[in-house]
C-alpha atoms as a PDB file:
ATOM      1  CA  UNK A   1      -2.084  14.130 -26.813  1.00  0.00           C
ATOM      2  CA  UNK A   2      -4.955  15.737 -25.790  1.00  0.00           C
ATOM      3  CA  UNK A   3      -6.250  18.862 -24.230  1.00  0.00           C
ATOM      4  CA  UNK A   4      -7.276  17.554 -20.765  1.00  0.00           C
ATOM      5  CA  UNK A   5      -4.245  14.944 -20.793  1.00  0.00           C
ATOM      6  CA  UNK A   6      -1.987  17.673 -21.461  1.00  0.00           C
ATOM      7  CA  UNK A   7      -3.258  20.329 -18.763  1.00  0.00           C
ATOM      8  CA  UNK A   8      -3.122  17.494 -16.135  1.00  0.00           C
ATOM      9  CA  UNK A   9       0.151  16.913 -17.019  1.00  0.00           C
ATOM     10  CA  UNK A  10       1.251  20.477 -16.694  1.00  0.00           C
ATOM     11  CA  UNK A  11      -0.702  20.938 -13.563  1.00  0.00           C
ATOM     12  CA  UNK A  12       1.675  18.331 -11.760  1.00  0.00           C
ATOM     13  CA  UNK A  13       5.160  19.710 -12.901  1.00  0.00           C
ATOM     14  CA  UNK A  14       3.813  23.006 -12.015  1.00  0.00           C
ATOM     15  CA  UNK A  15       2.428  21.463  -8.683  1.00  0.00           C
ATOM     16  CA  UNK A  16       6.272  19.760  -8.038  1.00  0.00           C
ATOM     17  CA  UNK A  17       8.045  23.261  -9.097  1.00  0.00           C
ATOM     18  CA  UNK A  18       6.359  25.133  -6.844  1.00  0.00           C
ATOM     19  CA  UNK A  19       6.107  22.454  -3.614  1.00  0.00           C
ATOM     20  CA  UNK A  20       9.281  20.911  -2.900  1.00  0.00           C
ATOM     21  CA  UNK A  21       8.322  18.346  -0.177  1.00  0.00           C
ATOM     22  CA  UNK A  22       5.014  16.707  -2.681  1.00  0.00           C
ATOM     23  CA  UNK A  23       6.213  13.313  -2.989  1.00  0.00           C
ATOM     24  CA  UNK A  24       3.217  11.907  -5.173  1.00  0.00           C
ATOM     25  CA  UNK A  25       0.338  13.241  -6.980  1.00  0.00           C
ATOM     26  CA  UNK A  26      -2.261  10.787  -8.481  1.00  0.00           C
ATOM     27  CA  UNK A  27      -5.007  11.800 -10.542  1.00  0.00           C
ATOM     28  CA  UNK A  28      -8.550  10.273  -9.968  1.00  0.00           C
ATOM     29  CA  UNK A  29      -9.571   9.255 -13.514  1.00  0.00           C
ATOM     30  CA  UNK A  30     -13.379   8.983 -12.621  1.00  0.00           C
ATOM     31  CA  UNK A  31     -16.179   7.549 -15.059  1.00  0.00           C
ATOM     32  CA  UNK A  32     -17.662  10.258 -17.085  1.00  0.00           C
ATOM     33  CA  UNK A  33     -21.156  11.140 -15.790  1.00  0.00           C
ATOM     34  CA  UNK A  34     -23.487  12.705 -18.301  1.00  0.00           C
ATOM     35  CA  UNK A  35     -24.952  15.481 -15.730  1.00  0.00           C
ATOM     36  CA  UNK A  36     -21.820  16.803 -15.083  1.00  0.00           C
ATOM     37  CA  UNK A  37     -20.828  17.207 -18.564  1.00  0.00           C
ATOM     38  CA  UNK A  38     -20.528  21.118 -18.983  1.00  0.00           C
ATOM     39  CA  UNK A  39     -19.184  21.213 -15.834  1.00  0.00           C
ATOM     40  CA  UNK A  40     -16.241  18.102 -16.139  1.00  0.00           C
ATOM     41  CA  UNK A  41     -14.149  18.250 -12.955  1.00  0.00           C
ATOM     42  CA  UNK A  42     -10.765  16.582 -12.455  1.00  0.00           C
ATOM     43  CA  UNK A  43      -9.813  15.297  -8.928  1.00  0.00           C
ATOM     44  CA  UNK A  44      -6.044  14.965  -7.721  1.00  0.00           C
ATOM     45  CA  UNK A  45      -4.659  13.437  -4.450  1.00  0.00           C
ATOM     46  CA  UNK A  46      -1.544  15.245  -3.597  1.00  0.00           C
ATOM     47  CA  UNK A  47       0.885  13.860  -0.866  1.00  0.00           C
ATOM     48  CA  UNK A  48       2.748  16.365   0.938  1.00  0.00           C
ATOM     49  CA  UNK A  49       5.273  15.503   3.481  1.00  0.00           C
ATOM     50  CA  UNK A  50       4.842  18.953   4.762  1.00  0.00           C
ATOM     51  CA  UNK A  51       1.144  19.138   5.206  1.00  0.00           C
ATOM     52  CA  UNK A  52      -0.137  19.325   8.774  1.00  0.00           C
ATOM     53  CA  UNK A  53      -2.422  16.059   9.297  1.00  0.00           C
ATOM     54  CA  UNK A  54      -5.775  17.110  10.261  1.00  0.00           C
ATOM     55  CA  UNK A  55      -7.446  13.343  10.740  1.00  0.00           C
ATOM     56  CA  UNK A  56     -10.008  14.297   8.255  1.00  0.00           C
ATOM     57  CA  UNK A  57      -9.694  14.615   4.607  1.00  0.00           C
ATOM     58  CA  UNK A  58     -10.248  17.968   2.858  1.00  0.00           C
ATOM     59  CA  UNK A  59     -11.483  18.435  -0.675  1.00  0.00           C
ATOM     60  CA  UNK A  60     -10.546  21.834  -2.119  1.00  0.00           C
ATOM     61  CA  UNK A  61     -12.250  22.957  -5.274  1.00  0.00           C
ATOM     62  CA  UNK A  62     -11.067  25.136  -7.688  1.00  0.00           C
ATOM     63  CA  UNK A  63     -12.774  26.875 -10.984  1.00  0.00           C
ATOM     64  CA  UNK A  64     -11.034  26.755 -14.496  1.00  0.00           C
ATOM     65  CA  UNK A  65      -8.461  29.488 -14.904  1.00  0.00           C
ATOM     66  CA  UNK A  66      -5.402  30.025 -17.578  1.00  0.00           C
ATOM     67  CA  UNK A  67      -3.101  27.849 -15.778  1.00  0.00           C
ATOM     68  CA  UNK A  68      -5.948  25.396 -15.710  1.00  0.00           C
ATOM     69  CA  UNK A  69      -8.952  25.435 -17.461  1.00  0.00           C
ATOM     70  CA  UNK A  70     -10.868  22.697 -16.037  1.00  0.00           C
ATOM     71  CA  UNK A  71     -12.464  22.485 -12.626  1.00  0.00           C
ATOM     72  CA  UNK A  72     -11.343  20.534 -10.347  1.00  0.00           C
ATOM     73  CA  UNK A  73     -10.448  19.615  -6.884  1.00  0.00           C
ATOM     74  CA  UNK A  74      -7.514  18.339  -4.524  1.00  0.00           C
ATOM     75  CA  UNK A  75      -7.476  16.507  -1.637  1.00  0.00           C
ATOM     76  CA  UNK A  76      -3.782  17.298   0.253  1.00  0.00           C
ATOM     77  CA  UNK A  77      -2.628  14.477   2.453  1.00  0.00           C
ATOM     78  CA  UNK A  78       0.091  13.711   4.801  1.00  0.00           C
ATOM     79  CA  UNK A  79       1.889  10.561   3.737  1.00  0.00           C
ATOM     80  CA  UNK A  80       0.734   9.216   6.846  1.00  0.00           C
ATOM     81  CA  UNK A  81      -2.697  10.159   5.452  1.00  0.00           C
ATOM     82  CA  UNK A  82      -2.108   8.591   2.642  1.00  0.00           C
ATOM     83  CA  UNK A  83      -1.628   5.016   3.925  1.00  0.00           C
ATOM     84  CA  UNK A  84      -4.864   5.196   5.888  1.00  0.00           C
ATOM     85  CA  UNK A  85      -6.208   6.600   2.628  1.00  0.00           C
ATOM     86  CA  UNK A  86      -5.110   3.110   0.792  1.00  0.00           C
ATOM     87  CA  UNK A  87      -6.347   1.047   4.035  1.00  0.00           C
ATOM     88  CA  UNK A  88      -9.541   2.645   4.298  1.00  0.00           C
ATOM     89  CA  UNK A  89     -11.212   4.077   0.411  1.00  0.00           C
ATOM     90  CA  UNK A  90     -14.011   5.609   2.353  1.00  0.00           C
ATOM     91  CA  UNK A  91     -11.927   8.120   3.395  1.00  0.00           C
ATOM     92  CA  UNK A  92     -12.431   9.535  -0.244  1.00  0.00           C
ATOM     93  CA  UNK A  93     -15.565  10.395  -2.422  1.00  0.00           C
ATOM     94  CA  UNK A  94     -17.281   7.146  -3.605  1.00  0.00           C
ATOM     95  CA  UNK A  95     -16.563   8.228  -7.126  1.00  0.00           C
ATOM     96  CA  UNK A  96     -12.759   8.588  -6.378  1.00  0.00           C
ATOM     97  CA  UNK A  97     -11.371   4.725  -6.992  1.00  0.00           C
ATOM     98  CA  UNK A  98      -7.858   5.007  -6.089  1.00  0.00           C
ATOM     99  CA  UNK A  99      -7.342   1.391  -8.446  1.00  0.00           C
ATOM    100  CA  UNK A 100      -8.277   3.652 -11.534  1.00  0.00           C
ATOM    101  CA  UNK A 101      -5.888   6.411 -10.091  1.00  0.00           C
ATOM    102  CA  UNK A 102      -2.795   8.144 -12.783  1.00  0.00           C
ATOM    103  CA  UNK A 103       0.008   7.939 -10.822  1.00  0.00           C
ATOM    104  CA  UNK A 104       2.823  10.927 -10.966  1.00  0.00           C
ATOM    105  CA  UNK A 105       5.556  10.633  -8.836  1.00  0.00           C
ATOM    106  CA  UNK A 106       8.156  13.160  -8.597  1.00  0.00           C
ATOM    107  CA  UNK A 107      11.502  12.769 -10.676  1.00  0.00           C
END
């Protein structure tokens, strides 16, 4: 398995340890993009049944860290959210395709 596979992997049990009402995560596998190479960011959708909807969609971005070390970013969503999310893909970055999406849902 590789490195990157492997941290994403650990991100989301870490992510459903520590928030009990997340009922899916999905990782946006997005084409690799030359100019962004040094910098390679991964982007997760997180549902949260106990996130307060906003009606807009917030992108959070984090640096690398031990627990991490990639950047990356997170967009938390209501699951209410989430449906318009699937209804509507401009909600989302044009570079986050939600058909190419890893899907983790919790056990």
């Amino acid at each position: 398995m590789d490195d990157k596979k492997s941290a994403i992997e650990q991100y989301v049990r870490r992510r459903y340890a520590e928030e009990p009402f997340l009922t899916h995560i999905l990782h946006i596998v997005r084409p690799p993009n030359k100019a962004d190479s040094e910098r390679e960011c991964v982007s997760f959708v997180e549902v949260n049944a106990a996130s307060i909807a906003t009606n807009r969609i917030g992108i959070f971005s984090f640096r690398p860290s031990e627990s991490f070390p990639y950047y990356f970013q997170v967009a938390e969503v209501t699951p209410r959210e989430f449906e318009k999310i699937q209804n509507d893909r401009a909600l989302l970055p044009e570079d986050w395709d939600l058909d190419r999406a890893e899907f983790f849902q919790r056990s």
